[in-house]
PDB file of N, CA and C in Angstrom:
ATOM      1  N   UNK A   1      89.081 150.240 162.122  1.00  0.00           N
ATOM      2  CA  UNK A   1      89.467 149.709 163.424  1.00  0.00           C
ATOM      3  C   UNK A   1      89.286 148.201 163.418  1.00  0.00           C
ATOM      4  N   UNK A   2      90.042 147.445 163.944  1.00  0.00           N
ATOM      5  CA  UNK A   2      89.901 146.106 164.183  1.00  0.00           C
ATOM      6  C   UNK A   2      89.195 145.694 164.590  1.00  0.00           C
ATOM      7  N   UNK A   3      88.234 144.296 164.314  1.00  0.00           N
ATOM      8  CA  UNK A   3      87.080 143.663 164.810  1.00  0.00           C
ATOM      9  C   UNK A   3      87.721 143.493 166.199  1.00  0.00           C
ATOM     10  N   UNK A   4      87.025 143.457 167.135  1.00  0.00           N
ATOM     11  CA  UNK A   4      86.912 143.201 168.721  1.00  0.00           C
ATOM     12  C   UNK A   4      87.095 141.798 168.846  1.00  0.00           C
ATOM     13  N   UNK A   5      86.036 140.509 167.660  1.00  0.00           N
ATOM     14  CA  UNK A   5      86.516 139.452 167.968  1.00  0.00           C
ATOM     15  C   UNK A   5      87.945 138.943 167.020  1.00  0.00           C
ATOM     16  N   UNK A   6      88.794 140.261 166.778  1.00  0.00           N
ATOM     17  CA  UNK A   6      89.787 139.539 165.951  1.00  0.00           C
ATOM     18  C   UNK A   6      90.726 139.062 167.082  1.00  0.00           C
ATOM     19  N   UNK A   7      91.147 137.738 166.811  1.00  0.00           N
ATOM     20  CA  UNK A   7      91.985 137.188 168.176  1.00  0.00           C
ATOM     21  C   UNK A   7      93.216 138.079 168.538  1.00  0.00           C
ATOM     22  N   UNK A   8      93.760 139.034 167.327  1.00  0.00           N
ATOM     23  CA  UNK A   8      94.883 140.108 167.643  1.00  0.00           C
ATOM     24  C   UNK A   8      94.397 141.071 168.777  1.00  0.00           C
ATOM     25  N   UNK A   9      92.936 141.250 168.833  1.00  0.00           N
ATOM     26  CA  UNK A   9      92.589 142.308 170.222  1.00  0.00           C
ATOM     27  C   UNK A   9      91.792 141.481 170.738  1.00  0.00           C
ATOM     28  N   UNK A  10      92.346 142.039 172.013  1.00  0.00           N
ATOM     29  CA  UNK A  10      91.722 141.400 173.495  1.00  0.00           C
ATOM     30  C   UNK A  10      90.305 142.497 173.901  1.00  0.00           C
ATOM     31  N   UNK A  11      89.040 141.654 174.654  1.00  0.00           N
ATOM     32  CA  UNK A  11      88.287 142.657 174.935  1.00  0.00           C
ATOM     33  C   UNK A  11      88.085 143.737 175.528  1.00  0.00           C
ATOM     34  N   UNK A  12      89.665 144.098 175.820  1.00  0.00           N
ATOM     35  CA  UNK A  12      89.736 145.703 176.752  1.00  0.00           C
ATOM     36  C   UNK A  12      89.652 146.357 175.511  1.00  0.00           C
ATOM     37  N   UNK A  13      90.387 145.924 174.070  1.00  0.00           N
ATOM     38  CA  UNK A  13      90.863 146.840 173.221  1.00  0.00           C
ATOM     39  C   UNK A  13      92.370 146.591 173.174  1.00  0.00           C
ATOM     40  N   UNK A  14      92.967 146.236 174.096  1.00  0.00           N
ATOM     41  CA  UNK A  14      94.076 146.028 173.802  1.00  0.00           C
ATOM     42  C   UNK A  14      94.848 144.626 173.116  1.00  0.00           C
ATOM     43  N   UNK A  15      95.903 145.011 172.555  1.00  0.00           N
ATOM     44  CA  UNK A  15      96.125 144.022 171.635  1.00  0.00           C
ATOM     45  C   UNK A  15      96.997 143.277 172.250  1.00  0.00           C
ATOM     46  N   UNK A  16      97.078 142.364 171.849  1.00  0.00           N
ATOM     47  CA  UNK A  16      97.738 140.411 172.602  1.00  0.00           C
ATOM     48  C   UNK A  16      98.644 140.210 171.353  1.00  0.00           C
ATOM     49  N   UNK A  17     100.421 140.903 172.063  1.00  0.00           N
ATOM     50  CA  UNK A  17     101.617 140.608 170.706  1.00  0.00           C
ATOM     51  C   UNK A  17     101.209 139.124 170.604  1.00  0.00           C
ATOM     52  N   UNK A  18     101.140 138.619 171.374  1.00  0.00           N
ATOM     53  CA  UNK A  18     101.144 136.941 171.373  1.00  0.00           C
ATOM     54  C   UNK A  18     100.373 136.354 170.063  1.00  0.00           C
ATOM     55  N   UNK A  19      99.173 136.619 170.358  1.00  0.00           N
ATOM     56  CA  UNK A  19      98.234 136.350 169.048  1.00  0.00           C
ATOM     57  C   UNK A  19      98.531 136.396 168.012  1.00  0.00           C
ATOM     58  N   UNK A  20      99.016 138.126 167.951  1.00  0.00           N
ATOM     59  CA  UNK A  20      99.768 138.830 166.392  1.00  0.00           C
ATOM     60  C   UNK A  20     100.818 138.028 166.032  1.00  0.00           C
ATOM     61  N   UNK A  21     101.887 138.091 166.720  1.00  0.00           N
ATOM     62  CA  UNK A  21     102.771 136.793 166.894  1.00  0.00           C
ATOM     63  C   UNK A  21     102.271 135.802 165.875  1.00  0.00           C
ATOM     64  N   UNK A  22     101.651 135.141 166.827  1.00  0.00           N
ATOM     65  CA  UNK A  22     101.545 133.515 166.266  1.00  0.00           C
ATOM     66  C   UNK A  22     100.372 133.531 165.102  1.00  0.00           C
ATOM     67  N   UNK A  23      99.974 134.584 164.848  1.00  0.00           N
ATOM     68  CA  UNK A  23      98.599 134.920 163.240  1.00  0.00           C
ATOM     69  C   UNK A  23      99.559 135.098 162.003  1.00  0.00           C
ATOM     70  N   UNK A  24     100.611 135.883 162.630  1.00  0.00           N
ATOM     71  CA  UNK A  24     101.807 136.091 161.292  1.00  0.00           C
ATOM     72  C   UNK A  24     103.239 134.787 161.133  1.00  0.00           C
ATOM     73  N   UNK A  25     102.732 134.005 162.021  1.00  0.00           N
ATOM     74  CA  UNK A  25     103.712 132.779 162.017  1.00  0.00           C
ATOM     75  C   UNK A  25     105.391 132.995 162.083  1.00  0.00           C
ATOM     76  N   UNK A  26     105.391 134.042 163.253  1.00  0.00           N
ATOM     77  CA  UNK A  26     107.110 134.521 163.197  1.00  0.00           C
ATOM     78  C   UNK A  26     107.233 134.814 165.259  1.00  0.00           C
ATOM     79  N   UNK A  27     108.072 134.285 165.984  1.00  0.00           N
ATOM     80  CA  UNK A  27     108.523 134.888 167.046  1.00  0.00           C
ATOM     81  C   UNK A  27     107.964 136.531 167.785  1.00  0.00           C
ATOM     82  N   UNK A  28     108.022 136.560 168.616  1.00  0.00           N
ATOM     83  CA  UNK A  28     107.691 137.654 169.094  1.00  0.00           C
ATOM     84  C   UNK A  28     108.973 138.896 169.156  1.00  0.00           C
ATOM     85  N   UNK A  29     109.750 138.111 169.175  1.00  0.00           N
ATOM     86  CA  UNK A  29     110.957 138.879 169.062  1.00  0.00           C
ATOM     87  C   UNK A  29     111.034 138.920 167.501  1.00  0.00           C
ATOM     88  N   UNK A  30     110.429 138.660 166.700  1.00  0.00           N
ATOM     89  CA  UNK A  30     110.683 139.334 165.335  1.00  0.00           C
ATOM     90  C   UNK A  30     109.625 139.890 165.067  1.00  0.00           C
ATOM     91  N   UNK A  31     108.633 140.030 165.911  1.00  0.00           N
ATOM     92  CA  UNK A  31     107.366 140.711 165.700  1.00  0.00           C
ATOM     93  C   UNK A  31     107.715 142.237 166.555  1.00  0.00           C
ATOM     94  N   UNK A  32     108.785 142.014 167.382  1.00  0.00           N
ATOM     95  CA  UNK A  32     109.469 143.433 168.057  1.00  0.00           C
ATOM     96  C   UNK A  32     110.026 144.000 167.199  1.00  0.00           C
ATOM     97  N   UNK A  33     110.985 143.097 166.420  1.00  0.00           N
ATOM     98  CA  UNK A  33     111.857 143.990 165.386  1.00  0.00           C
ATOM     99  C   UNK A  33     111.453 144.411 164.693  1.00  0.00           C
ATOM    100  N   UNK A  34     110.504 144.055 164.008  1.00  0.00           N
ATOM    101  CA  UNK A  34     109.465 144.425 163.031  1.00  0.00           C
ATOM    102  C   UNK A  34     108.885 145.712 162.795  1.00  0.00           C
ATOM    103  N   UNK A  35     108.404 145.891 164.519  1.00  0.00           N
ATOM    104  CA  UNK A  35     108.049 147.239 164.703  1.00  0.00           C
ATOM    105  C   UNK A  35     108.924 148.181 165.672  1.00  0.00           C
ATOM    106  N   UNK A  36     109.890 147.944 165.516  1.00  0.00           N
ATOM    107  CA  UNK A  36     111.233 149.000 166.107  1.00  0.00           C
ATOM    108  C   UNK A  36     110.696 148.780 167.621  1.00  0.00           C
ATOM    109  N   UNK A  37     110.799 147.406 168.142  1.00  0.00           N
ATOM    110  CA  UNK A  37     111.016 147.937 170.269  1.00  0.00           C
ATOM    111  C   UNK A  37     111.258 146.544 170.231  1.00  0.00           C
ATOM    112  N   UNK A  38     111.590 146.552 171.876  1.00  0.00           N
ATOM    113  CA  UNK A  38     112.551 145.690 172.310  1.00  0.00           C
ATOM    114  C   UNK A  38     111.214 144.584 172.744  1.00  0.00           C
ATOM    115  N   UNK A  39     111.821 143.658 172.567  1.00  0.00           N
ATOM    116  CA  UNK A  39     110.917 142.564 172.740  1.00  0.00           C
ATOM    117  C   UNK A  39     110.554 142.415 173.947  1.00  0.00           C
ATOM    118  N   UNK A  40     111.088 142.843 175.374  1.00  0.00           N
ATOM    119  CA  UNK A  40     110.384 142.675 176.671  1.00  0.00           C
ATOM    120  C   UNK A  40     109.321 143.732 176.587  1.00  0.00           C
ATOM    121  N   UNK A  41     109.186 144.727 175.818  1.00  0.00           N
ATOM    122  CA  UNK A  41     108.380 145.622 175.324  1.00  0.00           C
ATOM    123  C   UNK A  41     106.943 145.154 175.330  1.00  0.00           C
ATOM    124  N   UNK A  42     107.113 144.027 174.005  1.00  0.00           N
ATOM    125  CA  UNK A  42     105.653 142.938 173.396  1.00  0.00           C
ATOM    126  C   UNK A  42     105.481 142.296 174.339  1.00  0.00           C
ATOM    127  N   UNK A  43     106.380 141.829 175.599  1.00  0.00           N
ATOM    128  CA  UNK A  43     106.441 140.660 176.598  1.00  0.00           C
ATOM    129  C   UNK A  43     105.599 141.060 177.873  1.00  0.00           C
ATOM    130  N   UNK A  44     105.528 142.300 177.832  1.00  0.00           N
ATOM    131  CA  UNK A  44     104.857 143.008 179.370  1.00  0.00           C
ATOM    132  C   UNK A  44     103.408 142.767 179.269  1.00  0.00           C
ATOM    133  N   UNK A  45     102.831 142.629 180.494  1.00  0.00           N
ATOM    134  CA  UNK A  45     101.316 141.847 180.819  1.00  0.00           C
ATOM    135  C   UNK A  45     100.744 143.221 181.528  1.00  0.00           C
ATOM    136  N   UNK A  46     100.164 143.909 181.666  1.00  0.00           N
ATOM    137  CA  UNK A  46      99.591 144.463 180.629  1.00  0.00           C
ATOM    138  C   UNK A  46     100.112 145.039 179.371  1.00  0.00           C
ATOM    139  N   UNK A  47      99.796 144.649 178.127  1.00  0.00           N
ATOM    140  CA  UNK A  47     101.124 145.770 177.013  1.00  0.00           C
ATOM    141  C   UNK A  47     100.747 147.342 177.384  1.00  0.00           C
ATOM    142  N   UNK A  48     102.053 147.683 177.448  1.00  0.00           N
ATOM    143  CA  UNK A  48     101.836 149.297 178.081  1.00  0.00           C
ATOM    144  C   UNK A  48     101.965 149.899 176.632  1.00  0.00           C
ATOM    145  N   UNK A  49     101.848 151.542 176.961  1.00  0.00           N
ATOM    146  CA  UNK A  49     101.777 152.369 176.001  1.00  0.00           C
ATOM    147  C   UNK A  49     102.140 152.391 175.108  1.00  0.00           C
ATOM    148  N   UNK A  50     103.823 151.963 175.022  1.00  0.00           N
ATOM    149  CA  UNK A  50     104.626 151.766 174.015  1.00  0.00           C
ATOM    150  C   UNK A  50     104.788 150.503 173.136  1.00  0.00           C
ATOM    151  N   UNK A  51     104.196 149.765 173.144  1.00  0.00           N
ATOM    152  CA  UNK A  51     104.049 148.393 172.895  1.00  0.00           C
ATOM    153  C   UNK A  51     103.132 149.027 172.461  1.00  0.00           C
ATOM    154  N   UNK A  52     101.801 149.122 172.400  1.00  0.00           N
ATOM    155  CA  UNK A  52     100.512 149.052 171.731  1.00  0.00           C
ATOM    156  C   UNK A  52     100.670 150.476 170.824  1.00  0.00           C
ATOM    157  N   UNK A  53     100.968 151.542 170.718  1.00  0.00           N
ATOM    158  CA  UNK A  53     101.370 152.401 170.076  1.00  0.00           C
ATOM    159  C   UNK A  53     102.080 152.005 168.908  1.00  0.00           C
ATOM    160  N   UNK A  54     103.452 150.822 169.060  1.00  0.00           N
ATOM    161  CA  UNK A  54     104.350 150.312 168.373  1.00  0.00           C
ATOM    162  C   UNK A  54     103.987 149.291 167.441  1.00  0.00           C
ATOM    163  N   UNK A  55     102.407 148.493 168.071  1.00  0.00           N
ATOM    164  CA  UNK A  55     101.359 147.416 167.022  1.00  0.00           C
ATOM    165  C   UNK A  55     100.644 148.116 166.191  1.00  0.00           C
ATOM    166  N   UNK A  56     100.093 149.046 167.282  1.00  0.00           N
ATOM    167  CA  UNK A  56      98.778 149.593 166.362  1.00  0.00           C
ATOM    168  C   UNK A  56      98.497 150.043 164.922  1.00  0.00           C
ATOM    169  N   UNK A  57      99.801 150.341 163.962  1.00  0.00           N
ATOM    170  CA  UNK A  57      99.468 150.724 163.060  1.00  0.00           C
ATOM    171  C   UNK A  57      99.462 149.379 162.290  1.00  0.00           C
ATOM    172  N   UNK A  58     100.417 148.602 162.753  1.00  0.00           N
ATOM    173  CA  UNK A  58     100.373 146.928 162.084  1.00  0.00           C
ATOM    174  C   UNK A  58      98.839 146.748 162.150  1.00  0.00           C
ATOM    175  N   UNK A  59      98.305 146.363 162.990  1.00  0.00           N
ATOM    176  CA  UNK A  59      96.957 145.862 163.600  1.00  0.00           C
ATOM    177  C   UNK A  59      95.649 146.663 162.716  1.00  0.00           C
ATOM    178  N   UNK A  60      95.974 148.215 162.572  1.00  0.00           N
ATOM    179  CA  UNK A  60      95.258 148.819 161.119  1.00  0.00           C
ATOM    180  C   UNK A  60      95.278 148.304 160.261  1.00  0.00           C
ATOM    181  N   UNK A  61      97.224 148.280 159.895  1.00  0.00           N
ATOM    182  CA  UNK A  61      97.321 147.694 158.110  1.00  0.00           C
ATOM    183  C   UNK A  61      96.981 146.318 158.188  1.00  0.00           C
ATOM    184  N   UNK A  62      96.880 145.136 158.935  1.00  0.00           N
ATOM    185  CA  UNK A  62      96.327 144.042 158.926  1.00  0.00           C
ATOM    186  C   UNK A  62      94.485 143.824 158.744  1.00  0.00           C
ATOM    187  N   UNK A  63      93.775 144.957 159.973  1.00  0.00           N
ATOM    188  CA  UNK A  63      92.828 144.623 159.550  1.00  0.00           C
ATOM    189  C   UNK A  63      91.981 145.253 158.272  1.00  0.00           C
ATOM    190  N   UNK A  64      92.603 145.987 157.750  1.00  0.00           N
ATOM    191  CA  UNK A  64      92.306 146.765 156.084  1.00  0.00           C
ATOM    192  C   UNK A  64      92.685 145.926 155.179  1.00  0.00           C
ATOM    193  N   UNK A  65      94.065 144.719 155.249  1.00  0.00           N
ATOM    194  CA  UNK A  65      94.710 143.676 154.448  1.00  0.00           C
ATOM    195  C   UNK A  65      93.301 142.519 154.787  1.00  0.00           C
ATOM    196  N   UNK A  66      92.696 142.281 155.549  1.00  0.00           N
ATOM    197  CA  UNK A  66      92.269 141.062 156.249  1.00  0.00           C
ATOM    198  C   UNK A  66      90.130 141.841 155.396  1.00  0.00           C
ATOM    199  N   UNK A  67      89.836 142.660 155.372  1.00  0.00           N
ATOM    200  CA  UNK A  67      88.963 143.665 154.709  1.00  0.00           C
ATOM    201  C   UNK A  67      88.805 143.145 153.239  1.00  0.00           C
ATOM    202  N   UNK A  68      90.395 143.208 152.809  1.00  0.00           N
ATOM    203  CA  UNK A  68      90.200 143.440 151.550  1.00  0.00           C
ATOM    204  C   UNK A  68      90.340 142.106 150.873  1.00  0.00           C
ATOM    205  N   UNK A  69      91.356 141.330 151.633  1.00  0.00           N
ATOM    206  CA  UNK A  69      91.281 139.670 151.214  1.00  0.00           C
ATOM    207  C   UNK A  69      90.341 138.577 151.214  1.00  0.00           C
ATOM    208  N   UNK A  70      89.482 139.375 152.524  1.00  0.00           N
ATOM    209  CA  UNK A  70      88.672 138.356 152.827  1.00  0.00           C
ATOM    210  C   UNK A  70      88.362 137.686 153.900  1.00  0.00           C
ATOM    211  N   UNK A  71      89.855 137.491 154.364  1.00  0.00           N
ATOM    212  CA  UNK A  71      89.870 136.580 155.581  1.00  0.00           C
ATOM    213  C   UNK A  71      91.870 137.088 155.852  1.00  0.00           C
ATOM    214  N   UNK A  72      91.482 136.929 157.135  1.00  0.00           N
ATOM    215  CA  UNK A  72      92.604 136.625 157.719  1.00  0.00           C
ATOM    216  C   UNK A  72      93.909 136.157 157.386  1.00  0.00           C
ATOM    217  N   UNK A  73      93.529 134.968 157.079  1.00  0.00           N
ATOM    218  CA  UNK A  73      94.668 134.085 156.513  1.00  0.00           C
ATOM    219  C   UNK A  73      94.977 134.944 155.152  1.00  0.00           C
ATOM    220  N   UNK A  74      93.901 134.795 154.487  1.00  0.00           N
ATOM    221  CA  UNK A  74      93.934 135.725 153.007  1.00  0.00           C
ATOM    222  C   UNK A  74      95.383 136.673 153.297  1.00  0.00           C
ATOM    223  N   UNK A  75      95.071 138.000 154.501  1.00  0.00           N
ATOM    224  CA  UNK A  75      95.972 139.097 154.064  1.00  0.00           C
ATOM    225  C   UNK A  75      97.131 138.637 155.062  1.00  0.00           C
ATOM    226  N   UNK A  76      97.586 137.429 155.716  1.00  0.00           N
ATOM    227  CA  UNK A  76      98.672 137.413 156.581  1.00  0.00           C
ATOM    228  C   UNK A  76      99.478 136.820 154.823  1.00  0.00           C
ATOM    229  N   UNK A  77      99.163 135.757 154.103  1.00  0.00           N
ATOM    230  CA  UNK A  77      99.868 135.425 152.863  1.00  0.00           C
ATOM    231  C   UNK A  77      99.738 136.554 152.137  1.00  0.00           C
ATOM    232  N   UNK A  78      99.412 137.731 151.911  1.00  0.00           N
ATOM    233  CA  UNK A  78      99.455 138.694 151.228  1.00  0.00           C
ATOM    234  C   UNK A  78     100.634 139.651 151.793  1.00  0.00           C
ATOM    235  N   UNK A  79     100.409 139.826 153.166  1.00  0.00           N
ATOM    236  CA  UNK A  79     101.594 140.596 153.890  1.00  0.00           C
ATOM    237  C   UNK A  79     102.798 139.977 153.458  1.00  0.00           C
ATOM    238  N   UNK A  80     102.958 138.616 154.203  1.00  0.00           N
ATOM    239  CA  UNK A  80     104.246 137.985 154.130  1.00  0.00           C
ATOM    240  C   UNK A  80     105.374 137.960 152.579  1.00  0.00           C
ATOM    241  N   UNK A  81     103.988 137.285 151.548  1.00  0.00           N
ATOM    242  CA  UNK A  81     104.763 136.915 150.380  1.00  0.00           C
ATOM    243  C   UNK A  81     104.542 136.970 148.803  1.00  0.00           C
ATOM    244  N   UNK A  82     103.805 138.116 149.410  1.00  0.00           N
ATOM    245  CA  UNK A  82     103.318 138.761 147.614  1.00  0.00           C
ATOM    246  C   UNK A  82     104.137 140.457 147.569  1.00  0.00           C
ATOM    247  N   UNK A  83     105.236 140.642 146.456  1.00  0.00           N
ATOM    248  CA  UNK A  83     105.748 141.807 146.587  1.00  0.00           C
ATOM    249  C   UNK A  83     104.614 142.314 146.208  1.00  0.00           C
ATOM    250  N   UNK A  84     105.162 144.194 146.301  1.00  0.00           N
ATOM    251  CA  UNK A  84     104.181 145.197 145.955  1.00  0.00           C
ATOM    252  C   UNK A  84     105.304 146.029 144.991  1.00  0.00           C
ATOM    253  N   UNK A  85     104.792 145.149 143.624  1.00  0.00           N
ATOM    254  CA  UNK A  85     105.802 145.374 142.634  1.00  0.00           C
ATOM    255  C   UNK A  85     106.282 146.923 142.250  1.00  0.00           C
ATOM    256  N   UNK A  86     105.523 147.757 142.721  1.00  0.00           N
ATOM    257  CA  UNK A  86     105.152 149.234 142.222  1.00  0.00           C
ATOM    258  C   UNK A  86     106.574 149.702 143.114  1.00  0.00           C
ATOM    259  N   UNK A  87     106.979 149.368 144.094  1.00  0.00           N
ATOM    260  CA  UNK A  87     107.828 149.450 144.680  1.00  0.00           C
ATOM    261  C   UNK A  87     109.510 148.598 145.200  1.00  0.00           C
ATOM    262  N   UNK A  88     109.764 147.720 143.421  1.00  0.00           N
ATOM    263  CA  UNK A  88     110.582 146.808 143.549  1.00  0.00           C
ATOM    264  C   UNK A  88     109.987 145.567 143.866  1.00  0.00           C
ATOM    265  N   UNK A  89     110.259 144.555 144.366  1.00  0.00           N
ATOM    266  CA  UNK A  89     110.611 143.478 144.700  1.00  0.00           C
ATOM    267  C   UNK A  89     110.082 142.974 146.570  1.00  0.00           C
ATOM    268  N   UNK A  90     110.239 143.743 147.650  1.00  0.00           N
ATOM    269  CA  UNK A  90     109.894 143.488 148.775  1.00  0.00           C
ATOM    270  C   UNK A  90     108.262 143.590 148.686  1.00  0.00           C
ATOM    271  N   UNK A  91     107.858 142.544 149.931  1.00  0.00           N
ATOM    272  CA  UNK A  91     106.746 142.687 150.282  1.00  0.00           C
ATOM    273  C   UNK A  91     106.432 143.276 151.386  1.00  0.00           C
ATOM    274  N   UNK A  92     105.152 143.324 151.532  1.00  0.00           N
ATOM    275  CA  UNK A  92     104.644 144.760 152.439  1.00  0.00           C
ATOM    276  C   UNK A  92     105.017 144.063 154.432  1.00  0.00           C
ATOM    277  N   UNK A  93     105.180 142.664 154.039  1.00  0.00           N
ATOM    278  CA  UNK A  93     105.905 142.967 155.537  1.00  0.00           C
ATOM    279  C   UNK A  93     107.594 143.085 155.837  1.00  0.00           C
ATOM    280  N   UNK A  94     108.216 142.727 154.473  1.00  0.00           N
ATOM    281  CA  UNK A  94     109.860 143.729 154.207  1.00  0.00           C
ATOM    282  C   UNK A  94     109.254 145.171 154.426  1.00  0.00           C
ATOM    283  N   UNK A  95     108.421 145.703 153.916  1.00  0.00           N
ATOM    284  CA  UNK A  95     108.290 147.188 154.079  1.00  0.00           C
ATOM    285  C   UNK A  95     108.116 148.029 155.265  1.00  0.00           C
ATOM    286  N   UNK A  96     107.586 147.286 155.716  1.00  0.00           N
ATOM    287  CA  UNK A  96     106.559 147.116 157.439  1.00  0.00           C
ATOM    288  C   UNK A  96     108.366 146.658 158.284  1.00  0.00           C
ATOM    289  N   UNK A  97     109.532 146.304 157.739  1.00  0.00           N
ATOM    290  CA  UNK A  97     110.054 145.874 158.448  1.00  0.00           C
ATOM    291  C   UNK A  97     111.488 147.074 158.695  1.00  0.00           C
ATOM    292  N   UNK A  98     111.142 147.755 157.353  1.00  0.00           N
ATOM    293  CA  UNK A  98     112.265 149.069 156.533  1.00  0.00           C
ATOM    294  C   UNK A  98     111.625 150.486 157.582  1.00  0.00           C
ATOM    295  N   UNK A  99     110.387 150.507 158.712  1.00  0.00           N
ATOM    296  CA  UNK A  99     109.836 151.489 158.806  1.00  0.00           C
ATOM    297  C   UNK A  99     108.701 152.484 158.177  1.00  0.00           C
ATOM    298  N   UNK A 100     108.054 151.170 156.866  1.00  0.00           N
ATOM    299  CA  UNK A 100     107.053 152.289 156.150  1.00  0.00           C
ATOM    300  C   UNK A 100     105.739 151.625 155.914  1.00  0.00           C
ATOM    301  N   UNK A 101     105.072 151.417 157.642  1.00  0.00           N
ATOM    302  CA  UNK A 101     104.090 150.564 157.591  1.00  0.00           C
ATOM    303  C   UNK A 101     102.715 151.486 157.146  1.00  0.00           C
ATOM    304  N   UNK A 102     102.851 152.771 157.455  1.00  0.00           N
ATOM    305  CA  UNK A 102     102.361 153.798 156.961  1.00  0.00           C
ATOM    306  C   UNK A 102     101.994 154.164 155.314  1.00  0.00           C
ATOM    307  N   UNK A 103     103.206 153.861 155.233  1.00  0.00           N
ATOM    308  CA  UNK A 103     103.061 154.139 153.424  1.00  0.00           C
ATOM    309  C   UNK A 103     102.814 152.703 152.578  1.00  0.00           C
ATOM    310  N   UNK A 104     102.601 151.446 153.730  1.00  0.00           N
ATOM    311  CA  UNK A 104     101.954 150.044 152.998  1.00  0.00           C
ATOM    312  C   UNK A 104     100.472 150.543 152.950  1.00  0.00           C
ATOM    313  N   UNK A 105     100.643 151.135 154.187  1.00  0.00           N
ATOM    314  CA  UNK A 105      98.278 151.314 154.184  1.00  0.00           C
ATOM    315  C   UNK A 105      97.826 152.169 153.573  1.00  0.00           C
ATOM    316  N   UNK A 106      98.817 153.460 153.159  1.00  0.00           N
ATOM    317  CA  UNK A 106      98.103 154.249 151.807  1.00  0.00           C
ATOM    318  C   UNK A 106      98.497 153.284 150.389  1.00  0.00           C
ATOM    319  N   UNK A 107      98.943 152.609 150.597  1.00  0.00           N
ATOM    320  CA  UNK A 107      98.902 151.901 148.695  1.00  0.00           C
ATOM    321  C   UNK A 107      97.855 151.170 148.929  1.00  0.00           C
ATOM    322  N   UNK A 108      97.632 150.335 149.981  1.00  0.00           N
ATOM    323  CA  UNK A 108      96.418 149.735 150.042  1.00  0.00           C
ATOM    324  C   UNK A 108      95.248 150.512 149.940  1.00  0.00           C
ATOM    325  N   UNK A 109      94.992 151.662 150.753  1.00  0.00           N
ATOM    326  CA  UNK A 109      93.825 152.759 150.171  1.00  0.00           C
ATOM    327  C   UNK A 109      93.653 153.078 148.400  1.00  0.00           C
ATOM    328  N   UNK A 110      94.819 153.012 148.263  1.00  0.00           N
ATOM    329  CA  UNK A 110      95.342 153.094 146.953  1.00  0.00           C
ATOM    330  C   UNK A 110      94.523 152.332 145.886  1.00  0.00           C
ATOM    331  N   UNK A 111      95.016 151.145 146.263  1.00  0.00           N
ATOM    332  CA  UNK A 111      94.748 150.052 145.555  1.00  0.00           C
ATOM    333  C   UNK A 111      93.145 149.845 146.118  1.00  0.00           C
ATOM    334  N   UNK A 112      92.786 150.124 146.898  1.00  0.00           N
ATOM    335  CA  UNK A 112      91.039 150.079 147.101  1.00  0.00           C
ATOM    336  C   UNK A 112      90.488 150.707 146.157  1.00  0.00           C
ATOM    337  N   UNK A 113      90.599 151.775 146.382  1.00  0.00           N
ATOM    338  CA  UNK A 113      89.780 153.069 145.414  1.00  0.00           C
ATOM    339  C   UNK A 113      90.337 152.638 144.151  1.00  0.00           C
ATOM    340  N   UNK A 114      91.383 151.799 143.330  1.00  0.00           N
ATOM    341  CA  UNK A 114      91.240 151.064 142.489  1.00  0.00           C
ATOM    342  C   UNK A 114      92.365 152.223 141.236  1.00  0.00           C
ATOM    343  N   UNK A 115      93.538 152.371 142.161  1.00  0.00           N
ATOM    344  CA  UNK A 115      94.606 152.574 141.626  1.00  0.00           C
ATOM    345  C   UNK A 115      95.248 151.084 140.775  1.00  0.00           C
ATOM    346  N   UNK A 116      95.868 151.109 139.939  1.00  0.00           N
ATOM    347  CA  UNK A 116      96.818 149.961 139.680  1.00  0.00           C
ATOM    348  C   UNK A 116      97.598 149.410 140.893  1.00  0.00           C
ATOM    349  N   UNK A 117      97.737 148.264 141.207  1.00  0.00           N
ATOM    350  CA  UNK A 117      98.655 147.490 141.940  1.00  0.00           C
ATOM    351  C   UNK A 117      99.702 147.777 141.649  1.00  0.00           C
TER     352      UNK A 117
END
């Protein structure tokens, strides 16, 4: 689960697209597309159900990327622009962008327990 003081969650628990947004250095509207919903979606004050349902698994695979790098910054340059060669050429936020943000955080389990990269 995500640190509480990670600036991606707010202290209800709920997560701030805004933050996520601007931590991954891309629009909010490509931080919608990203995760399949419409950007007034990420835009609503409180984020409702579907919006935070639609982060949350990002906000996992980030803070398990952010775990394993080190820091923050560490796994947002790891997301963005290191492929995950085992799987071609895209990197895990092309993958995250194809619908298989799911199957980025088991290679990362993967690669914890100390599978080959």
């Amino acid at each position: 689960m995500p640190d509480p003081q990670n600036p991606v969650v707010i202290d209800s628990g709920s997560i701030n697209p805004r933050a996520l947004a601007e931590k991954l250095n891309i629009s909010l509207a490509e931080l919608a597309g990203m995760v399949g919903v419409n950007r007034n979606t990420l835009a609503a004050e409180p984020l409702g159900r579907k919006g935070h349902e639609a982060l949350a698994p990002l906000v996992r695979l980030l803070a398990f990327a952010t775990e394993m790098a080190g820091s923050l910054e560490g796994a947002v340059e790891w997301f963005k622009h290191t492929p995950i060669v085992s799987m071609g050429t895209k990197t895990a936020m092309e993958h995250v962008k194809d619908g298989k943000v799911e199957w980025v955080y088991h290679y990362l389990e993967r690669v914890y327990n100390g599978a080959y990269a």
